[in-house]
PDB file of N, CA and C in Angstrom:
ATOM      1  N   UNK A   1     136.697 108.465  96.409  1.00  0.00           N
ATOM      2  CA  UNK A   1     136.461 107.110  96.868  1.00  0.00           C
ATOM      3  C   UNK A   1     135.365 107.091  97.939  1.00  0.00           C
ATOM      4  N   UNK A   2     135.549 108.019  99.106  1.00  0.00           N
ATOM      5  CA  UNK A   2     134.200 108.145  99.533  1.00  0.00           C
ATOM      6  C   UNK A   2     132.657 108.685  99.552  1.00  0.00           C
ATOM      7  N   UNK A   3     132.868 109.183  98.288  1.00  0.00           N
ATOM      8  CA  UNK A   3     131.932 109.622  97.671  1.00  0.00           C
ATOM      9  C   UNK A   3     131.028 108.355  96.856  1.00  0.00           C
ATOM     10  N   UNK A   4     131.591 107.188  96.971  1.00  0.00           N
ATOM     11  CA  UNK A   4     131.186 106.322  96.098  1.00  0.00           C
ATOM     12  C   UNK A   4     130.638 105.432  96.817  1.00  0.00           C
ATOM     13  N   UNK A   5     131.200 105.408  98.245  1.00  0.00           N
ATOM     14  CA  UNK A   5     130.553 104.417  99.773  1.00  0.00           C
ATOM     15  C   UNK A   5     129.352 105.246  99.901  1.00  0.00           C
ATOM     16  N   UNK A   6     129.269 106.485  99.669  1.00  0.00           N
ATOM     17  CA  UNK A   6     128.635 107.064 100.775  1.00  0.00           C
ATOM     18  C   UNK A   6     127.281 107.088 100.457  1.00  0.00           C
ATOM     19  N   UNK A   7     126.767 107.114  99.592  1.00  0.00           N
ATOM     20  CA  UNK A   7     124.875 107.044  99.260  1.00  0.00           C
ATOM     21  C   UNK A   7     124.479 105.484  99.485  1.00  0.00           C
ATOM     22  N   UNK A   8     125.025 104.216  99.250  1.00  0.00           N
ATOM     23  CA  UNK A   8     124.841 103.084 100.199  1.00  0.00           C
ATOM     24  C   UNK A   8     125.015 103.033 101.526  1.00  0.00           C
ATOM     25  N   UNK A   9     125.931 103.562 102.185  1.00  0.00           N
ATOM     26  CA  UNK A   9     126.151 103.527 102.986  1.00  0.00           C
ATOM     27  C   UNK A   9     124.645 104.573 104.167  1.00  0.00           C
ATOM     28  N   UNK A  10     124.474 105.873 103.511  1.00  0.00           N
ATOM     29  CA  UNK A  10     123.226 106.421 104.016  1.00  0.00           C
ATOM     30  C   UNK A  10     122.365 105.454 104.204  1.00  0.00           C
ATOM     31  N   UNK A  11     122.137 104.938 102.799  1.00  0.00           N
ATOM     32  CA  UNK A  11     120.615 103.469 102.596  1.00  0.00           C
ATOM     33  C   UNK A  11     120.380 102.778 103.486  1.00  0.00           C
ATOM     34  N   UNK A  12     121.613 102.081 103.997  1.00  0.00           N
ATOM     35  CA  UNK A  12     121.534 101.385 105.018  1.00  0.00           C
ATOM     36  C   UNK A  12     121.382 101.309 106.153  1.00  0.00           C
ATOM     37  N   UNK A  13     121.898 102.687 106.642  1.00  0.00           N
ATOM     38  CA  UNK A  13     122.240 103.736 107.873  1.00  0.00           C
ATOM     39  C   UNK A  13     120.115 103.671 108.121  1.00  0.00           C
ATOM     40  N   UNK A  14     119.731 104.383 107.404  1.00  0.00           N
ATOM     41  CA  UNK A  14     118.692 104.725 107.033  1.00  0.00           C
ATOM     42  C   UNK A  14     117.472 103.300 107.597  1.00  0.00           C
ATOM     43  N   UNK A  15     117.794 102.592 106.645  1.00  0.00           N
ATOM     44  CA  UNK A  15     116.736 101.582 106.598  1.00  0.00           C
ATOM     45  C   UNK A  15     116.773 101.146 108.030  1.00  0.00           C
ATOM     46  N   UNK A  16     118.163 100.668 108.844  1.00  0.00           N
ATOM     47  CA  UNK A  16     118.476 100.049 109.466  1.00  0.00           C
ATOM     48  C   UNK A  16     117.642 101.099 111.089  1.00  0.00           C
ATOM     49  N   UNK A  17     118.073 102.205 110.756  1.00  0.00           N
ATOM     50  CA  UNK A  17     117.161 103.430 111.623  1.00  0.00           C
ATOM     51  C   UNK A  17     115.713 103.483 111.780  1.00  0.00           C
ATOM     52  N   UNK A  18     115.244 103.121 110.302  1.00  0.00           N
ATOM     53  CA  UNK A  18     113.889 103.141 110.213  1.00  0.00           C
ATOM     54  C   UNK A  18     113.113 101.338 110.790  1.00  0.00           C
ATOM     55  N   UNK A  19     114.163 100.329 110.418  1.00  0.00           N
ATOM     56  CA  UNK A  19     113.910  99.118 111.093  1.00  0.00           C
ATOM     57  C   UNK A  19     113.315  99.228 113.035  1.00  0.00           C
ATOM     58  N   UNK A  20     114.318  99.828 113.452  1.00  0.00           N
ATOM     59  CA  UNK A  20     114.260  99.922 114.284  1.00  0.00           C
ATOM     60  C   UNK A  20     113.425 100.497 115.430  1.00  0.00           C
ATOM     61  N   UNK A  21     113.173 101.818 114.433  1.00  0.00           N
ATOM     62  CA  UNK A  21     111.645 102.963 114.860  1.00  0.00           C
ATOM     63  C   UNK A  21     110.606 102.240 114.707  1.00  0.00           C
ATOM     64  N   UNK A  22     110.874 101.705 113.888  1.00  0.00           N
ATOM     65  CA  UNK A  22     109.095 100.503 113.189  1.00  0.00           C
ATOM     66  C   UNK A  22     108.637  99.483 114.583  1.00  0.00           C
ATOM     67  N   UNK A  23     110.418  99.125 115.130  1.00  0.00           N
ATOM     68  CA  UNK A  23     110.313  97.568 115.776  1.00  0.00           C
ATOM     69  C   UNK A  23     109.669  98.541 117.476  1.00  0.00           C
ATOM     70  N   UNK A  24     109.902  99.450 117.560  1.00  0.00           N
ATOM     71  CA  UNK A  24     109.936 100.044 118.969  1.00  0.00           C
ATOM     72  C   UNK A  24     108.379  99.973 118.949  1.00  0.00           C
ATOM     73  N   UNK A  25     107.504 101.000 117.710  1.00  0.00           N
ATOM     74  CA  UNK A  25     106.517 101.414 118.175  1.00  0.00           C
ATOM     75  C   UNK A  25     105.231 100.174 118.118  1.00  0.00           C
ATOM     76  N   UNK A  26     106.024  98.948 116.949  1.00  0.00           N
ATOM     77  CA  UNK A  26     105.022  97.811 117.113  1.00  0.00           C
ATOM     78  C   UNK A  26     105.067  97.228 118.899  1.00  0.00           C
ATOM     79  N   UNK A  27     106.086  97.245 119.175  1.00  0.00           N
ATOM     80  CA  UNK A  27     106.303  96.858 120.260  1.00  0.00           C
ATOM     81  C   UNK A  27     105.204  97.508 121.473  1.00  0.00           C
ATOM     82  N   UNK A  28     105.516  98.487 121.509  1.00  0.00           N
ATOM     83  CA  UNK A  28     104.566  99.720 122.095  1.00  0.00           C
ATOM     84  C   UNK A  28     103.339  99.455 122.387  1.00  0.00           C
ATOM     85  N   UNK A  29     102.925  99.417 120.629  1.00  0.00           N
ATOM     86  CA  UNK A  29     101.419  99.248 120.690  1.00  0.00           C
ATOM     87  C   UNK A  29     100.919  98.281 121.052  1.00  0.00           C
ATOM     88  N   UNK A  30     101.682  96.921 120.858  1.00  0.00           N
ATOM     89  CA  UNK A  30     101.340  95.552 121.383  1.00  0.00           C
ATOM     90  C   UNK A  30     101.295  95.522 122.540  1.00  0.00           C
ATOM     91  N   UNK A  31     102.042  96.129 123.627  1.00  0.00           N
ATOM     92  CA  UNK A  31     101.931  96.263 124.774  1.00  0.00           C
ATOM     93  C   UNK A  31     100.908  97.288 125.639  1.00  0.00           C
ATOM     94  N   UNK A  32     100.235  98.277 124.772  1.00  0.00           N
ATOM     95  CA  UNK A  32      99.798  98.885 125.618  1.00  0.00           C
ATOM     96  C   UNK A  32      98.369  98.315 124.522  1.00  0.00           C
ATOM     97  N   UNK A  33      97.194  97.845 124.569  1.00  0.00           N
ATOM     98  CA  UNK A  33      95.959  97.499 123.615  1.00  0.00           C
ATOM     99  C   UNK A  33      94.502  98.777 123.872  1.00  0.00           C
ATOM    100  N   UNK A  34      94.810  98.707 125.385  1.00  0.00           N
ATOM    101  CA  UNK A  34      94.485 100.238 125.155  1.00  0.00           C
ATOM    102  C   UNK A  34      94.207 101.566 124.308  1.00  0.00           C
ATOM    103  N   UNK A  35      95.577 101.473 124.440  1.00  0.00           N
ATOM    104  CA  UNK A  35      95.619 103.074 123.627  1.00  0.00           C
ATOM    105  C   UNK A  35      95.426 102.842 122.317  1.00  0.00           C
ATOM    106  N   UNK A  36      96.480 101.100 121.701  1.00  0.00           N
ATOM    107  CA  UNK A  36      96.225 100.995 120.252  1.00  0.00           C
ATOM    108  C   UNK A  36      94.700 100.881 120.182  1.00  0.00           C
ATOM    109  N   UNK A  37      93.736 100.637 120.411  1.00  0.00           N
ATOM    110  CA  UNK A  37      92.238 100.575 120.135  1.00  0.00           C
ATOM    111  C   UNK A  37      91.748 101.876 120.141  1.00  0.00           C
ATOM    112  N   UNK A  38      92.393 103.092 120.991  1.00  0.00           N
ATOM    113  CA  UNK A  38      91.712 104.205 121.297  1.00  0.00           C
ATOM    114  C   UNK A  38      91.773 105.083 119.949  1.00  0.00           C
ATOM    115  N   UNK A  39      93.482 104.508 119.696  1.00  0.00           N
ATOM    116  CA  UNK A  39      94.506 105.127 118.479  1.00  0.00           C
ATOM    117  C   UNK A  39      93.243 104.682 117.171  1.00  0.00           C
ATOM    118  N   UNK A  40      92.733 103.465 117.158  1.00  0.00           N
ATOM    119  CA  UNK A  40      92.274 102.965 115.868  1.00  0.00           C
ATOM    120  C   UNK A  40      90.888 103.992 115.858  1.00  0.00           C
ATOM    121  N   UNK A  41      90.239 104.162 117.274  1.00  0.00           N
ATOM    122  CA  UNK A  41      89.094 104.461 117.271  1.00  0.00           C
ATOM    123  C   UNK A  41      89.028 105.680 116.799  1.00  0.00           C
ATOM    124  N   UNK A  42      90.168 106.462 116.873  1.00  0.00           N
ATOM    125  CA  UNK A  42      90.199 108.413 116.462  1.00  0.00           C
ATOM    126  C   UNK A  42      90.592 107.858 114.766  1.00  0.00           C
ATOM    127  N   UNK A  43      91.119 106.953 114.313  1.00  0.00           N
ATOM    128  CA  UNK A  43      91.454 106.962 112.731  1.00  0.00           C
ATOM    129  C   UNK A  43      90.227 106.799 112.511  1.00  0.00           C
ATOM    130  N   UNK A  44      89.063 105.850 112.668  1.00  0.00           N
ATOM    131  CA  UNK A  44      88.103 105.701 112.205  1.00  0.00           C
ATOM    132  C   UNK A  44      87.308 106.965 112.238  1.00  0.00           C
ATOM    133  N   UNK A  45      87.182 108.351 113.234  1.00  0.00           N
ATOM    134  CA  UNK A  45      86.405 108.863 113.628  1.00  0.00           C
ATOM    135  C   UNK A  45      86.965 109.985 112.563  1.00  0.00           C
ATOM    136  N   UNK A  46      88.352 110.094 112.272  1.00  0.00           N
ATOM    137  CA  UNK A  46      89.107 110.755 111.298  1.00  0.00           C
ATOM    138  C   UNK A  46      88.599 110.460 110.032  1.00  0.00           C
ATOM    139  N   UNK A  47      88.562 109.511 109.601  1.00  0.00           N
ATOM    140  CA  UNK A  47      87.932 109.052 108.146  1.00  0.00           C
ATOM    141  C   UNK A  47      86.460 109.620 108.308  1.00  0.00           C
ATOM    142  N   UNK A  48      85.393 109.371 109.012  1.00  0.00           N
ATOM    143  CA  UNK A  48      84.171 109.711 108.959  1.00  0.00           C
ATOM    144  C   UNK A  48      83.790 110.869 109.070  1.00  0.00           C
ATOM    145  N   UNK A  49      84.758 111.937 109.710  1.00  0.00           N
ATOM    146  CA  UNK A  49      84.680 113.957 109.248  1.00  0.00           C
ATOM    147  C   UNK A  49      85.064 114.049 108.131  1.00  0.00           C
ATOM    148  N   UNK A  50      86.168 113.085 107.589  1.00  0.00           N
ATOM    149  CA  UNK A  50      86.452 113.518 106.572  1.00  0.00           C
ATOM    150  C   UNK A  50      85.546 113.428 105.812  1.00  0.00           C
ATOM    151  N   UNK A  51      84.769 112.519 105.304  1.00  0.00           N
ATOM    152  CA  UNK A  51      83.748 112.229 104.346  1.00  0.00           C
ATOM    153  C   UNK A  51      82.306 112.839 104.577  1.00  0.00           C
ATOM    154  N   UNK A  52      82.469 113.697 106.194  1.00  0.00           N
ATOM    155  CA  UNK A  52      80.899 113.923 106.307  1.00  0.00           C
ATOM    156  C   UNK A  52      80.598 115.408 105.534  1.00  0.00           C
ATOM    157  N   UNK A  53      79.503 115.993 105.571  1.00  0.00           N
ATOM    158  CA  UNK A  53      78.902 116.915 104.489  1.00  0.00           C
ATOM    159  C   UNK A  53      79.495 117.981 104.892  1.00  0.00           C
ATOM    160  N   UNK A  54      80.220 118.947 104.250  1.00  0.00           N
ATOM    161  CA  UNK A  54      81.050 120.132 104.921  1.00  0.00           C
ATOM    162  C   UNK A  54      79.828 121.019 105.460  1.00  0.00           C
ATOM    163  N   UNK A  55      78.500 121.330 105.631  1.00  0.00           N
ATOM    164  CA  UNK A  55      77.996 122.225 105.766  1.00  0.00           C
ATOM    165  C   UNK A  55      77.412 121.724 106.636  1.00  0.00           C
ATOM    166  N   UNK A  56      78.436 121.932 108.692  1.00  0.00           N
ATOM    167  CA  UNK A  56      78.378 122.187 109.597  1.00  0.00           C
ATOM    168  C   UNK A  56      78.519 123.102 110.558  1.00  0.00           C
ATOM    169  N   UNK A  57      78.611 124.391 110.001  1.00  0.00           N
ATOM    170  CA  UNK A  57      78.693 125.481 110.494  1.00  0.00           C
ATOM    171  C   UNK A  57      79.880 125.654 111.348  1.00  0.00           C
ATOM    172  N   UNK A  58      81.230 124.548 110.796  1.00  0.00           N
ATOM    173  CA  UNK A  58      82.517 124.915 111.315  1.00  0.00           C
ATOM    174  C   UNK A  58      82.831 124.145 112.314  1.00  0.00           C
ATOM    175  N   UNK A  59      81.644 123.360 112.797  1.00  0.00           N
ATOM    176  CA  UNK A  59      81.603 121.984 113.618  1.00  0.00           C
ATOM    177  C   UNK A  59      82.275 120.860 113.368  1.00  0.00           C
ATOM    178  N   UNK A  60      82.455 120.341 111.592  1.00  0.00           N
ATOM    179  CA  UNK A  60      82.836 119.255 111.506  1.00  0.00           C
ATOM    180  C   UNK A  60      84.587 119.913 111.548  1.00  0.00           C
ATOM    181  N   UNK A  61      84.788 120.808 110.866  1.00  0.00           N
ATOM    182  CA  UNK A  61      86.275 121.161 110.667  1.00  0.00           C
ATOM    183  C   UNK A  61      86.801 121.216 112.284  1.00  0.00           C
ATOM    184  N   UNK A  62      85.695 121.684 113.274  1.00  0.00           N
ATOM    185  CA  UNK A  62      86.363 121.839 115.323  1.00  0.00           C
ATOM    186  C   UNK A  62      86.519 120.528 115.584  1.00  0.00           C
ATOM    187  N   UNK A  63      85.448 119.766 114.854  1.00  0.00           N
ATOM    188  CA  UNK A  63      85.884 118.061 115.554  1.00  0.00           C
ATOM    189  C   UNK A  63      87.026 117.628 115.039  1.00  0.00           C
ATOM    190  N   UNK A  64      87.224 117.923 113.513  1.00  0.00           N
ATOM    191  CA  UNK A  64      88.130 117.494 112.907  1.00  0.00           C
ATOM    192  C   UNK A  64      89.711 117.574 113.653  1.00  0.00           C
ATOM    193  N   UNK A  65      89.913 118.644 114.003  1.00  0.00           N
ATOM    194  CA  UNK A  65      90.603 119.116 114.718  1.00  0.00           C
ATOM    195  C   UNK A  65      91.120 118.577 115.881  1.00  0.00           C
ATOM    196  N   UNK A  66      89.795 118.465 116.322  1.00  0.00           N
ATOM    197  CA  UNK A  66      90.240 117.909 118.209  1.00  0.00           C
ATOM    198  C   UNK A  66      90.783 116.674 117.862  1.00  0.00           C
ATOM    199  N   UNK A  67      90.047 115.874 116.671  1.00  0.00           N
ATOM    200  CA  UNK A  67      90.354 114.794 116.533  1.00  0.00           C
ATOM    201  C   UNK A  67      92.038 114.114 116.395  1.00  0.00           C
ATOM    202  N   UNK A  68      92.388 115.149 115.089  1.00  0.00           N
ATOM    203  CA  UNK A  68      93.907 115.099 114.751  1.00  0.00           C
ATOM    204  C   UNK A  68      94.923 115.559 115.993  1.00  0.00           C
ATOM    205  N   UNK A  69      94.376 116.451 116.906  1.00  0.00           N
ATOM    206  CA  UNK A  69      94.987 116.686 118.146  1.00  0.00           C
ATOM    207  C   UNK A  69      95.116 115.398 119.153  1.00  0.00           C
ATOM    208  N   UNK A  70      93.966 114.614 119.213  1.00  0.00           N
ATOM    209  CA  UNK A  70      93.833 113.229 120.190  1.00  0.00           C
ATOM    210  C   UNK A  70      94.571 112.679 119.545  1.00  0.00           C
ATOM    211  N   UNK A  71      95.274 112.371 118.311  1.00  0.00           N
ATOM    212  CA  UNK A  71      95.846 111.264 117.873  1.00  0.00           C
ATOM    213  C   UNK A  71      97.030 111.415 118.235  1.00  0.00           C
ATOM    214  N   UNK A  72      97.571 112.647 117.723  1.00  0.00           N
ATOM    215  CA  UNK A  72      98.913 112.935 118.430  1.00  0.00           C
ATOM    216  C   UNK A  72      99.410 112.962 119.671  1.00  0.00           C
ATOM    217  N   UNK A  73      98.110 113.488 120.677  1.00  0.00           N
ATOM    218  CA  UNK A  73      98.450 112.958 122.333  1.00  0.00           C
ATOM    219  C   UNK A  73      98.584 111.321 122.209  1.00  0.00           C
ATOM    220  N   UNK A  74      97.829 110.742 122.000  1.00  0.00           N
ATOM    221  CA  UNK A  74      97.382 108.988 122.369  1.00  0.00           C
ATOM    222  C   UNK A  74      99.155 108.482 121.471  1.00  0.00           C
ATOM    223  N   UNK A  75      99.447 109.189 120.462  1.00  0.00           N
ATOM    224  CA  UNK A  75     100.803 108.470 119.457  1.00  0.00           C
ATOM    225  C   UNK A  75     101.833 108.514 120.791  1.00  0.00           C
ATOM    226  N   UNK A  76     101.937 109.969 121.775  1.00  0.00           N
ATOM    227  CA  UNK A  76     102.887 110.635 122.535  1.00  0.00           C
ATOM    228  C   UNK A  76     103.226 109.509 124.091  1.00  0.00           C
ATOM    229  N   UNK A  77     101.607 109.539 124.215  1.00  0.00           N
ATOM    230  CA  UNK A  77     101.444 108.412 125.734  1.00  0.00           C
ATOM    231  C   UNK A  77     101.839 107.311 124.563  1.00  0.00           C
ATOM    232  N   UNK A  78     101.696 106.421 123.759  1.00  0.00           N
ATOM    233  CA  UNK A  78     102.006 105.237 123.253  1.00  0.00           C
ATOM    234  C   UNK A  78     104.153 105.064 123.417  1.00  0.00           C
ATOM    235  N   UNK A  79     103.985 106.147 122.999  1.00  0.00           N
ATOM    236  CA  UNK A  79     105.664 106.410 122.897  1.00  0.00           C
ATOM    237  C   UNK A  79     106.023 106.462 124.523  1.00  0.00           C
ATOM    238  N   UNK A  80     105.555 107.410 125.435  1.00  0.00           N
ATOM    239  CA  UNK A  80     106.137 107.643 126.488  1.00  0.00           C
ATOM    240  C   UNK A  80     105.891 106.374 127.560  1.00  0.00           C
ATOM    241  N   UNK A  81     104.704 105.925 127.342  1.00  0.00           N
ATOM    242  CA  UNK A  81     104.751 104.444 127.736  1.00  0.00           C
ATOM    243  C   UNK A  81     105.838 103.665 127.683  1.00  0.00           C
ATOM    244  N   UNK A  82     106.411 103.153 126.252  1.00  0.00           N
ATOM    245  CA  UNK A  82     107.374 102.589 125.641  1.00  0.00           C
ATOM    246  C   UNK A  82     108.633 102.873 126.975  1.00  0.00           C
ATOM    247  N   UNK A  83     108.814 103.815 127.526  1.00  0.00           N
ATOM    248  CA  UNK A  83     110.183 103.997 128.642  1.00  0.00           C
ATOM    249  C   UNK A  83     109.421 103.243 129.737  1.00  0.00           C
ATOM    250  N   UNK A  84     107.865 103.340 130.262  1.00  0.00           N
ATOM    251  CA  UNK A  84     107.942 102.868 131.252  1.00  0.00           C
ATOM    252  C   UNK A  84     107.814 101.465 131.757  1.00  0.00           C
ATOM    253  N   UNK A  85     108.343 100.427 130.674  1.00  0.00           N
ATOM    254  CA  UNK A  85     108.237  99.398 130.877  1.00  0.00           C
ATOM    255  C   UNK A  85     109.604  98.360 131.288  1.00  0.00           C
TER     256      UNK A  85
END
């Protein structure tokens, strides 16, 4: 019998978890415009290594890099912000 609750019951568990993660970090970003602009500015800069000519002598793959590294700091301050309000 509880085997028969229990994979709806995850779904919901789930969605209702993921509702919530969604509602925090819109929140976040709306509040801090900052960082969300800084955040947009490394996606854009992310898309444009990606597409640029690989034969940089290991340059575009170091930017690439730093790049995916800034996003994850700027995601971290967006989040750690989020407490200090």
């Amino acid at each position: 019998m509880i085997k028969r609750y229990l994979a709806p019951l995850l779904f919901v568990l789930g969605l209702t978890v993921g509702s919530v993660c969604t509602a925090v970090v819109a929140i976040a970003a709306s509040s801090q415009p900052h960082m969300q602009n800084a955040l947009n500015a490394l996606y854009t800069a992310q898309s444009e290594l990606k597409v640029a000519s690989t034969n940089k002598a290991g340059h575009r793959v170091n930017a690439l890099n730093d790049v995916n590294s800034a996003i994850a700091e700027v995601k971290a301050g967006i989040a750690a912000g989020v407490g200090s309000y």
